[in-house]
Protein backbone atom coordinates (compact mmCIF):
# COMPACT_ATOMS: atom_id res chain seq x y z
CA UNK A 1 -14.21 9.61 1.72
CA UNK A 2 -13.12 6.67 3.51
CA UNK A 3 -10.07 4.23 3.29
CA UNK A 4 -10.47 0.78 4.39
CA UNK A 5 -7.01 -0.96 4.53
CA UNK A 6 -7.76 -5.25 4.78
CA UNK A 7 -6.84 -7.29 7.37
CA UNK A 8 -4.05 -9.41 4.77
CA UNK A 9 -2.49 -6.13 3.70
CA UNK A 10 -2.12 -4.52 7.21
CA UNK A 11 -0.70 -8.13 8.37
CA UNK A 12 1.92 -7.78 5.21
CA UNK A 13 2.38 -4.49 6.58
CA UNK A 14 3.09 -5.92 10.33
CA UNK A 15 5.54 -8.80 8.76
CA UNK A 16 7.90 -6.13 6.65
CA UNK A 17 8.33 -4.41 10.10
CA UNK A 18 9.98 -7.22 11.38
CA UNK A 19 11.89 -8.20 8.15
CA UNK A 20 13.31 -4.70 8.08
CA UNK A 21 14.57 -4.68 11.41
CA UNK A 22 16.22 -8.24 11.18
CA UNK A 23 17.91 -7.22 7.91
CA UNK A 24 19.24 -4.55 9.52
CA UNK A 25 17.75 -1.63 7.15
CA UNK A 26 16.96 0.20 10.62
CA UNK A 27 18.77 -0.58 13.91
CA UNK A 28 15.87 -0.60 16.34
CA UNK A 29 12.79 -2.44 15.76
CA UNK A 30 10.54 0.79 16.63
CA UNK A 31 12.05 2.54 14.21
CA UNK A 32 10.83 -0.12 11.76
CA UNK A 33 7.72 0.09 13.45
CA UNK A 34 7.18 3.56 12.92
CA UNK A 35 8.10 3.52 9.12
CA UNK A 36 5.53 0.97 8.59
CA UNK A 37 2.92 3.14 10.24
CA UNK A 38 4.12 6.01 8.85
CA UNK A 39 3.14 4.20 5.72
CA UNK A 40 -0.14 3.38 7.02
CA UNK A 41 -0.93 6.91 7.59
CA UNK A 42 -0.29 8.06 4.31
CA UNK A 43 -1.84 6.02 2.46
CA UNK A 44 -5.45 6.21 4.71
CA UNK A 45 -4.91 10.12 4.53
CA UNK A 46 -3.77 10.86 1.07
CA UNK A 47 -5.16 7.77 -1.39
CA UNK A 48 -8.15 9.50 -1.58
CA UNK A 49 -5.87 12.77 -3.56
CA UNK A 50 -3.49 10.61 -5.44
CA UNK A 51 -3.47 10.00 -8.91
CA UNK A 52 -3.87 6.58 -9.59
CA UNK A 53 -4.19 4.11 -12.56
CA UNK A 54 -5.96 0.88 -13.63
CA UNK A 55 -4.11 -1.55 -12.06
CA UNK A 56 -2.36 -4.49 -14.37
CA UNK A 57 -4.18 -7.61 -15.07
CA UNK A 58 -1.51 -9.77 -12.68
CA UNK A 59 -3.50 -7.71 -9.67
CA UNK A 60 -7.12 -9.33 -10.51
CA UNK A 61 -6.48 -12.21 -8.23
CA UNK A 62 -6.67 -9.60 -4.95
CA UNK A 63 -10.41 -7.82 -6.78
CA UNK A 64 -11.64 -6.65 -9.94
CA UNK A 65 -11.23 -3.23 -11.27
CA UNK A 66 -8.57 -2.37 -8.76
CA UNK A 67 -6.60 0.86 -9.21
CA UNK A 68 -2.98 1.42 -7.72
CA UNK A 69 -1.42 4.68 -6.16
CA UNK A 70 2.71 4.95 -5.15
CA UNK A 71 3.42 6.52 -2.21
CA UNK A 72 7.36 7.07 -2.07
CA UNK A 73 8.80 6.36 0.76
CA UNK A 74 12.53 7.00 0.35
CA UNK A 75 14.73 7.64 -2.83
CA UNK A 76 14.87 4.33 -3.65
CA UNK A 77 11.26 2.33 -2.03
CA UNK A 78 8.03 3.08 -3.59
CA UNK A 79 4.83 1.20 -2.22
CA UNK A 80 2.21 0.77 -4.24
CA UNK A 81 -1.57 0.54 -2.73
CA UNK A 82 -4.38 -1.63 -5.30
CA UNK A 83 -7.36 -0.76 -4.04
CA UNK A 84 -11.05 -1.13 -5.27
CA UNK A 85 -13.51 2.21 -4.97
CA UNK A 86 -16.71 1.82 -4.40
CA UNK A 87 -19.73 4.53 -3.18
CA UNK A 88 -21.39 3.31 0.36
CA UNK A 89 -24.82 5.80 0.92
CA UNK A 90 -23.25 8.39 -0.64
CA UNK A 91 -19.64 8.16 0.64
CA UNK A 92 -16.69 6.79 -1.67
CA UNK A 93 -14.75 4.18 -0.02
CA UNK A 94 -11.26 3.10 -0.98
CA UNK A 95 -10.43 -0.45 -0.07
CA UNK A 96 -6.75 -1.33 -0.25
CA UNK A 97 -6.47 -4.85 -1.10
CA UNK A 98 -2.79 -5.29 -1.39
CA UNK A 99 0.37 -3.18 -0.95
CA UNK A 100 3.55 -4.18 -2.41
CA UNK A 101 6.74 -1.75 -3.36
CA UNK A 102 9.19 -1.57 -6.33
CA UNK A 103 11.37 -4.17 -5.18
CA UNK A 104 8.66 -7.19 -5.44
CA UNK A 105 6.38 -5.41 -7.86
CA UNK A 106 8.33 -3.29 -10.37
CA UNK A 107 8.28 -6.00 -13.52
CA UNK A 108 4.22 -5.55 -13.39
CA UNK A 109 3.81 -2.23 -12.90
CA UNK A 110 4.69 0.62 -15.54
CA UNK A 111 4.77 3.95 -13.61
């Protein structure tokens, strides 16, 4: 099994480290840092064992038949991964497409 995060999702990724720090959710910009790849990690080590669903319609415009997985982060921050599957010589691959959380994506998503 391999995970494959893109390029646009890791950069969203990137951007929400800075956001986080300048809205003050963690006082040191590392810290931010490291919750972002913290993030990273568990979703490229533990997508491949997490249930997941059909992802809604809304999604399509980032693939087709993508699937989504939450990874909880805190008591109140989910993030969910889309991601496509597909089988490369034998191996599945999970390509993340997009990652959002419950604060941008919870009126399309129906855990």
């Amino acid at each position: 099994m391999k995970v494959i995060i893109l390029p646009e999702a890791l950069e969203y990724l990137d951007e929400m480290a800075f956001v986080l720090f300048e809205k003050q959710y963690f006082s040191y910009l590392e810290t931010s840092k490291r919750y972002v790849d913290d993030l990273i990690d568990d979703i490229e080590k533990k997508l491949p064992t997490r249930l997941h669903r059909p992802a809604p319609q809304y999604y399509d415009k980032y693939g087709k038949d993508l699937y989504y997985a939450v990874f909880k982060k805190n008591r109140r921050t989910s993030y969910y991964a889309f991601f496509s599957k597909y089988n490369d010589n034998g191996q599945t691959v999970y390509l993340v497409c997009y990652i959002g959380n419950n604060h941008t994506d919870a009126q399309h998503i129906r855990v």
